[in-house]
Protein backbone atom coordinates (compact mmCIF):
# COMPACT_ATOMS: atom_id res chain seq x y z
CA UNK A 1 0.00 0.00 0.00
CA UNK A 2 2.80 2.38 1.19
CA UNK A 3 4.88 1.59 -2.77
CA UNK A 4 1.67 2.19 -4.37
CA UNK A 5 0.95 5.71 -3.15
CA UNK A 6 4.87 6.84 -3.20
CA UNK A 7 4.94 5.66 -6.42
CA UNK A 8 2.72 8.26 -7.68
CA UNK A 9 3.59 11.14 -5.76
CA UNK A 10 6.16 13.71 -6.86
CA UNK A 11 9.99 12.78 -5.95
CA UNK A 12 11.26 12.55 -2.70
CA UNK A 13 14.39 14.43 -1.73
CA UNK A 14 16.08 13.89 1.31
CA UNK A 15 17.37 17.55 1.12
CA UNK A 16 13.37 18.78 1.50
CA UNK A 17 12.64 16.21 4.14
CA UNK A 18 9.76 18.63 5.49
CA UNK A 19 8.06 18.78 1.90
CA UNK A 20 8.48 15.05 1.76
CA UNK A 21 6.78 14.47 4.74
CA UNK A 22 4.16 16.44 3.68
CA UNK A 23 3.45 15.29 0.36
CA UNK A 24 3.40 11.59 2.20
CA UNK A 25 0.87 12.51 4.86
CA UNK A 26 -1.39 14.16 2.16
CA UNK A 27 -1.44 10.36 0.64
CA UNK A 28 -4.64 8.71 2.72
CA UNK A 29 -2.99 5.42 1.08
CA UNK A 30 0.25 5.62 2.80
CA UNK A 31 -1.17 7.22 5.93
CA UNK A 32 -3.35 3.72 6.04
CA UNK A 33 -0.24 1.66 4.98
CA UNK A 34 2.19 3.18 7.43
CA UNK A 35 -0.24 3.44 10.36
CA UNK A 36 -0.64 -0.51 9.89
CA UNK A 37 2.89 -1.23 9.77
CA UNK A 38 3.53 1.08 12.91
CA UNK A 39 0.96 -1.35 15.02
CA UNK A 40 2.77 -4.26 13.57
CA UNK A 41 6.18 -2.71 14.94
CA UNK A 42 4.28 -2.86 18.44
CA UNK A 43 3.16 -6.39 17.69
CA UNK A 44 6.89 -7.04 16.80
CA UNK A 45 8.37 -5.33 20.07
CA UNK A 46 6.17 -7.48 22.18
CA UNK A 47 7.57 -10.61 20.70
CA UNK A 48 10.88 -9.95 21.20
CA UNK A 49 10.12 -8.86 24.86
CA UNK A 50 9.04 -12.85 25.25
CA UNK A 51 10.75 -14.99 22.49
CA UNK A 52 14.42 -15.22 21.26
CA UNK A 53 14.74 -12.95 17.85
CA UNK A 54 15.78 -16.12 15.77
CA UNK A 55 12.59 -17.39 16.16
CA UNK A 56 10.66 -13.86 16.08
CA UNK A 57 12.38 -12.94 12.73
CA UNK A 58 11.95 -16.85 11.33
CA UNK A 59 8.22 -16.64 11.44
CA UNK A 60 7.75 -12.79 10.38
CA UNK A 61 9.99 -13.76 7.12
CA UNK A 62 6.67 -14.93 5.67
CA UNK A 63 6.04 -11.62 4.45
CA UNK A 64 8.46 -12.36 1.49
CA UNK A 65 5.78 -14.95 0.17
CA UNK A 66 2.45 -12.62 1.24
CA UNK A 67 4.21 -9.83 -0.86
CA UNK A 68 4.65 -11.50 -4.03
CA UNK A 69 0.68 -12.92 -3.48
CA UNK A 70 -0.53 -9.70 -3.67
CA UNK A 71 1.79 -8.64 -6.20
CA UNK A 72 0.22 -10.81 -8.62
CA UNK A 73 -3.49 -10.97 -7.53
CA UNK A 74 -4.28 -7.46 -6.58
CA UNK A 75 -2.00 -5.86 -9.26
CA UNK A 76 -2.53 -9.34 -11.67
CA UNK A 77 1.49 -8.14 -12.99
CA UNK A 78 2.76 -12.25 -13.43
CA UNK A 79 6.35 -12.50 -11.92
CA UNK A 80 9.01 -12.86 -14.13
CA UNK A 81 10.86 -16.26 -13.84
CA UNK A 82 13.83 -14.69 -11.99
CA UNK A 83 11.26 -13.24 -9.67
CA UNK A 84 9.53 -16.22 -9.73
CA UNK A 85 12.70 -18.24 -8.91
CA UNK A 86 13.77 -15.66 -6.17
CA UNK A 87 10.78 -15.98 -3.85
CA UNK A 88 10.81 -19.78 -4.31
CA UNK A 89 14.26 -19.95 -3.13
CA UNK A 90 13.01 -17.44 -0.33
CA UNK A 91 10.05 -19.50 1.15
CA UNK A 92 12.14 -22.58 0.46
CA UNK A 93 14.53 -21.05 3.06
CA UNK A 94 11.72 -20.31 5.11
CA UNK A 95 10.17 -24.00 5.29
CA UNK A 96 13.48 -24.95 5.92
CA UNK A 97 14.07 -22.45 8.60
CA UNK A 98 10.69 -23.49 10.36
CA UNK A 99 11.11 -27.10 10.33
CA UNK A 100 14.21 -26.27 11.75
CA UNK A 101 12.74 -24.39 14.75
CA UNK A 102 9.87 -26.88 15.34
CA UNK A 103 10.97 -27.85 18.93
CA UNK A 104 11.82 -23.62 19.45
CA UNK A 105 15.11 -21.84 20.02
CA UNK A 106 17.11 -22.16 23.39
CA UNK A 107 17.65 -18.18 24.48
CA UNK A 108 20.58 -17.15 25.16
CA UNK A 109 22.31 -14.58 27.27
CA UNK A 110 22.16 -10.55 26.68
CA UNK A 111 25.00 -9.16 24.78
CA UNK A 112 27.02 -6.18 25.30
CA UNK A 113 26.28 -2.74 23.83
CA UNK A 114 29.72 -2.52 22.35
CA UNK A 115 28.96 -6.01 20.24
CA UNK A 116 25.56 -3.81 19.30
CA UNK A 117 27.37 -0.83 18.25
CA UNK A 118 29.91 -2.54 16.56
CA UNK A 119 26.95 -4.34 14.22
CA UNK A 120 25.58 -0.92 13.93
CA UNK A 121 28.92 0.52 12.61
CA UNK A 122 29.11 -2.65 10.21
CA UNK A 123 25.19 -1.96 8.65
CA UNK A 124 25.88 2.10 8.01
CA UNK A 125 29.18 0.94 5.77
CA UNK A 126 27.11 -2.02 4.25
CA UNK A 127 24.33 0.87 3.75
CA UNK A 128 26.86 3.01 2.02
CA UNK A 129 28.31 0.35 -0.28
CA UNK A 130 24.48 -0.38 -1.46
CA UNK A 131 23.38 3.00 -1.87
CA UNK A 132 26.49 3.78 -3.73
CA UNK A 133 28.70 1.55 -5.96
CA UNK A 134 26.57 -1.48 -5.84
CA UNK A 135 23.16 0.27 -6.56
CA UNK A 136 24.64 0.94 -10.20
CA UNK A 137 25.15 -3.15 -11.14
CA UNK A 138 21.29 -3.62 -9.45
CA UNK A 139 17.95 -3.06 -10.37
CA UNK A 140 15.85 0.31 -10.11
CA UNK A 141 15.68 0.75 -6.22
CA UNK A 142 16.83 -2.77 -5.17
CA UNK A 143 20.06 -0.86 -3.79
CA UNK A 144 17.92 1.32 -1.34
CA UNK A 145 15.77 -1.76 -1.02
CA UNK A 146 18.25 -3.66 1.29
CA UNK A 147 19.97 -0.90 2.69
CA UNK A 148 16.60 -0.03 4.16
CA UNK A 149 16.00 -3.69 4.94
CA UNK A 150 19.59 -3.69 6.52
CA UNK A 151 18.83 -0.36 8.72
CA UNK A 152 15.48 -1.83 10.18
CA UNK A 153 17.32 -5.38 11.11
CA UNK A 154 19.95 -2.63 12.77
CA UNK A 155 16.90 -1.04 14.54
CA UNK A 156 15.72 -4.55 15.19
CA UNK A 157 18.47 -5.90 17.01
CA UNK A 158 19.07 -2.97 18.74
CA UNK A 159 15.40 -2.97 19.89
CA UNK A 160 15.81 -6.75 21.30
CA UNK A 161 19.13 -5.33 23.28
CA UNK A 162 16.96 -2.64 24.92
CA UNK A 163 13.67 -4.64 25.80
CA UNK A 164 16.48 -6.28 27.61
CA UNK A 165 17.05 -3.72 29.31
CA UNK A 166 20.05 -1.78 27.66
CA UNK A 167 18.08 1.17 27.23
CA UNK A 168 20.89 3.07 25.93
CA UNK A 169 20.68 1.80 22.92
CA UNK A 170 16.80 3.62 22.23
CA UNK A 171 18.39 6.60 20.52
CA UNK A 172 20.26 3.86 18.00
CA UNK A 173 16.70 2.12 17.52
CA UNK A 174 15.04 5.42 16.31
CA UNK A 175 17.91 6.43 14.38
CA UNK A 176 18.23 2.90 12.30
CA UNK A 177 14.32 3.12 12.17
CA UNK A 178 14.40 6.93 11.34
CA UNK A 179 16.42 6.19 8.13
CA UNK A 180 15.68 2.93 6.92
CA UNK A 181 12.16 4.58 6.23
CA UNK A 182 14.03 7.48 4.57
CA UNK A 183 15.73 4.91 2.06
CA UNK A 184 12.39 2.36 1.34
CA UNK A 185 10.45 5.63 0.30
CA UNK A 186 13.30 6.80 -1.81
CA UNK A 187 13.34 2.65 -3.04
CA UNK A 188 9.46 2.93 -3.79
CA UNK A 189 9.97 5.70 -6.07
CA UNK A 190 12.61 3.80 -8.28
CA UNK A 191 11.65 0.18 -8.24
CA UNK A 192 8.50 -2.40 -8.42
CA UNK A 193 7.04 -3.58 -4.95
CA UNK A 194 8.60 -7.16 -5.11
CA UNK A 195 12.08 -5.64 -5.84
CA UNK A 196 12.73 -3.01 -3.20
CA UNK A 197 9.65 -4.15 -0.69
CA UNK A 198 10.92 -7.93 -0.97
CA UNK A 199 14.89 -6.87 -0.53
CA UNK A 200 13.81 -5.52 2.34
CA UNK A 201 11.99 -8.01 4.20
CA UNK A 202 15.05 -10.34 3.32
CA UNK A 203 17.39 -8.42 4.90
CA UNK A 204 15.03 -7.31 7.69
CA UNK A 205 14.73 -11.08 8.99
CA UNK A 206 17.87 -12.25 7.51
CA UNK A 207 20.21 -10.57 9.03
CA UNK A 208 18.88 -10.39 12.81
CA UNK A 209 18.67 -14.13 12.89
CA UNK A 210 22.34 -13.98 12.18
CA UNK A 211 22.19 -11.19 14.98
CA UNK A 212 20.41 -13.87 17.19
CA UNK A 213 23.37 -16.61 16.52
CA UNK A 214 26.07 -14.35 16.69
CA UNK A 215 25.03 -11.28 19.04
CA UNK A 216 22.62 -13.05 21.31
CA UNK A 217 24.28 -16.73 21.73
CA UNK A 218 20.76 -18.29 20.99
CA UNK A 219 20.59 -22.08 19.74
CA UNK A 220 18.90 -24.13 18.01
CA UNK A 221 17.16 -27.10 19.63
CA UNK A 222 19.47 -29.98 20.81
CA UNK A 223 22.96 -27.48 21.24
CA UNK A 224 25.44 -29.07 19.27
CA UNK A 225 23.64 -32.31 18.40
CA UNK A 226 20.73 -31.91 16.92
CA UNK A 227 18.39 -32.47 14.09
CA UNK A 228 21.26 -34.40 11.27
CA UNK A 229 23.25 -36.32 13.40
CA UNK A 230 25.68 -39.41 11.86
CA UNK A 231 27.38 -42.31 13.76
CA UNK A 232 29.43 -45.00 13.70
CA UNK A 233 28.51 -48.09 11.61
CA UNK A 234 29.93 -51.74 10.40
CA UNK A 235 31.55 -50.43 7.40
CA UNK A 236 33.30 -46.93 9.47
CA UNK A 237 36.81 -47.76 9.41
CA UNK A 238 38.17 -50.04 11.81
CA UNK A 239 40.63 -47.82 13.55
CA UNK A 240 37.62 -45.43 14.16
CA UNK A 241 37.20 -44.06 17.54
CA UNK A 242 34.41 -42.66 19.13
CA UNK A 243 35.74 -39.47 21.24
CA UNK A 244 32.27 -38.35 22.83
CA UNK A 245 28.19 -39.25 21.89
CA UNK A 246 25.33 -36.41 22.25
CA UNK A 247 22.20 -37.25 24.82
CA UNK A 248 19.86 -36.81 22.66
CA UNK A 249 16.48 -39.02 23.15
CA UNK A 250 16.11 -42.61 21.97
CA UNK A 251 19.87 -42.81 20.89
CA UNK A 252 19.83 -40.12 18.92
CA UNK A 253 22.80 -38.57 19.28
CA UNK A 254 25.49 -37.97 17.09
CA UNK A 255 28.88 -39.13 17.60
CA UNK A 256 32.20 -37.74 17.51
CA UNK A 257 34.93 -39.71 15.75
CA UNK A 258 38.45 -39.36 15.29
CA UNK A 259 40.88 -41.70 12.95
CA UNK A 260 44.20 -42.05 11.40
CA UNK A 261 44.67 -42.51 7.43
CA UNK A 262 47.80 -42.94 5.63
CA UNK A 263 48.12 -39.47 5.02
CA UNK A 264 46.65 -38.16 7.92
CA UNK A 265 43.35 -37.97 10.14
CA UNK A 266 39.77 -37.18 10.28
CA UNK A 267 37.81 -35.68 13.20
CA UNK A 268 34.07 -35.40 13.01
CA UNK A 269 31.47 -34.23 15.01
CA UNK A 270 28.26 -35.88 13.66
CA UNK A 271 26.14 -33.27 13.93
CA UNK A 272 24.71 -30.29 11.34
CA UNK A 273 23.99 -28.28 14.30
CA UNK A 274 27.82 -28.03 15.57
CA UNK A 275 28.15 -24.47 13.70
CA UNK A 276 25.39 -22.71 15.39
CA UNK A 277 26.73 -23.72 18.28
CA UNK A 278 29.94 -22.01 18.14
CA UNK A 279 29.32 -18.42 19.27
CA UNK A 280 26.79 -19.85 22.79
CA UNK A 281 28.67 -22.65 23.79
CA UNK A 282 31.90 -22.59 24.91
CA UNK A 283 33.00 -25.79 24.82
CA UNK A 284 32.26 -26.05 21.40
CA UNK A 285 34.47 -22.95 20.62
CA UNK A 286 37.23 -24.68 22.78
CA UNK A 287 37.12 -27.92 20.76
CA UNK A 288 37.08 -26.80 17.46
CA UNK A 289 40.00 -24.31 18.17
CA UNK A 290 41.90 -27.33 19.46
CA UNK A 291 41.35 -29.64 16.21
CA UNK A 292 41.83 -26.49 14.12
CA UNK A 293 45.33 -25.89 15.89
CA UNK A 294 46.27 -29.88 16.08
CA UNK A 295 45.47 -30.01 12.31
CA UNK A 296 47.16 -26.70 11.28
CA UNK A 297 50.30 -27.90 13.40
């Protein structure tokens, strides 16, 4: 709703943000469209004040699909098969994502405001790489597209930090906010919905799950065994040895191996979930930088 009423208004300059404004708020449209987005931000607030933002951001990346819905049956425009291909792959992801958070995330412990501000620091140079040389090689407004998507996951994981009581960080939640809806009106005016809308909500969930791995030390279900997990069978070599086993329920753990070859070892862990445990659990960092080092010796 918001893309279809920027779309037709005159262009938007940053350097007459007061006549922008205006001409925006004169748009009953995009008064509609941005009121209903600003009670979904309070929606989305609450969430994170009660679930871990992997999991918040995993189920609000359904948008992507919703988008390209309406796309097609309110505006009946068919999606091109790139298009086509690039919201498939999205929701794909997205399936995937959900079956992978069936039994929920584990939370995991606040993190610092310096690790916030250092993400923030790390979005505004992404933003000015998309907004400048990259924009050129993309399509119309996909540039502003995810560097607005990239400014609200900024806002986002800022806001998760401060319902968590870092309140500090409020003044870097408006200001991420502030101008990520700066560049998606700019984006609406240059590109179709599905292009700079879409880019947006990929980066908007995309990146703060990363946030929630990385930032917040949150896990997926079963730590560092979990969901794909191998073991040892008849045919494993014979010199194979079994170094430690995961917990898991009804013997479903995986199990980490070690064993010599002729020109020179393999250690595995057994488990797809070993990665995302890196960052939360310590012991996990400790024993991969111990194979890395024994192997690199």
């Amino acid at each position: 709703m918001q893309h279809d009423a920027v779309a037709t208004l005159p262009t938007l300059s940053l350097r007459q943000p007061l006549r922008a404004i205006g001409a925006l708020l004169r748009s009953p449209r995009w008064v509609v469209g941005f009121a209903t987005g600003l009670a979904g931000w309070g929606l989305y607030i609450g969430a994170l004040a009660l679930a871990p933002i992997s999991l918040v951001q995993g189920v609000s990346a359904g948008g992507i699909g919703l988008l390209a819905l309406i796309v097609q049956r309110r505006r009946g425009v068919r999606l091109g098969a790139r298009e086509a291909a690039a919201v498939t792959l999205s929701m794909s992801g997205l399936v995937l994502l959900a079956a992978s958070l069936a039994g929920g995330i584990v939370t995991g412990r606040a993190t610092t405001t310096a690790d916030v501000l250092l993400w923030l620091a790390a979005s505004i140079a992404a933003v000015l790489v998309l907004t400048g040389p990259v924009s050129r090689t993309l399509a119309g407004g996909a540039g502003l597209g995810l560097a607005a998507g990239t400014l609200y996951a900024a806002g986002d994981i800022a806001t998760k930090a401060a319902v968590a009581g870092d309140v500090v960080l409020i003044a870097a939640v408006l200001a991420s906010h502030g101008a990520a809806f700066a560049a998606l009106q700019l984006a609406f005016q240059r590109g179709g919905a599905l292009v700079t809308a879409g880019l947006n909500t990929l980066a908007t969930n995309a990146l703060p799950i990363v946030a929630g791995l990385a930032l917040f030390h949150e896990r997926v279900p079963g730590g560092a065994s979990g969901h794909e997990t191998d073991k040892v069978t008849p045919k494993s070599p014979s010199n194979v040895r079994i170094l430690a086993k995961g917990t898991n329920p009804d013997e479903g753990g995986a199990e980490m191996v070690h064993f010599e070859t002729d020109r020179g070892a393999v250690f595995s862990v057994g488990s797809i979930t070993w990665v995302s445990s890196l960052f939360p659990d310590e012991h996990v960092s400790r024993i991969t930088r111990n194979v890395l080092e024994r192997f690199t010796a």
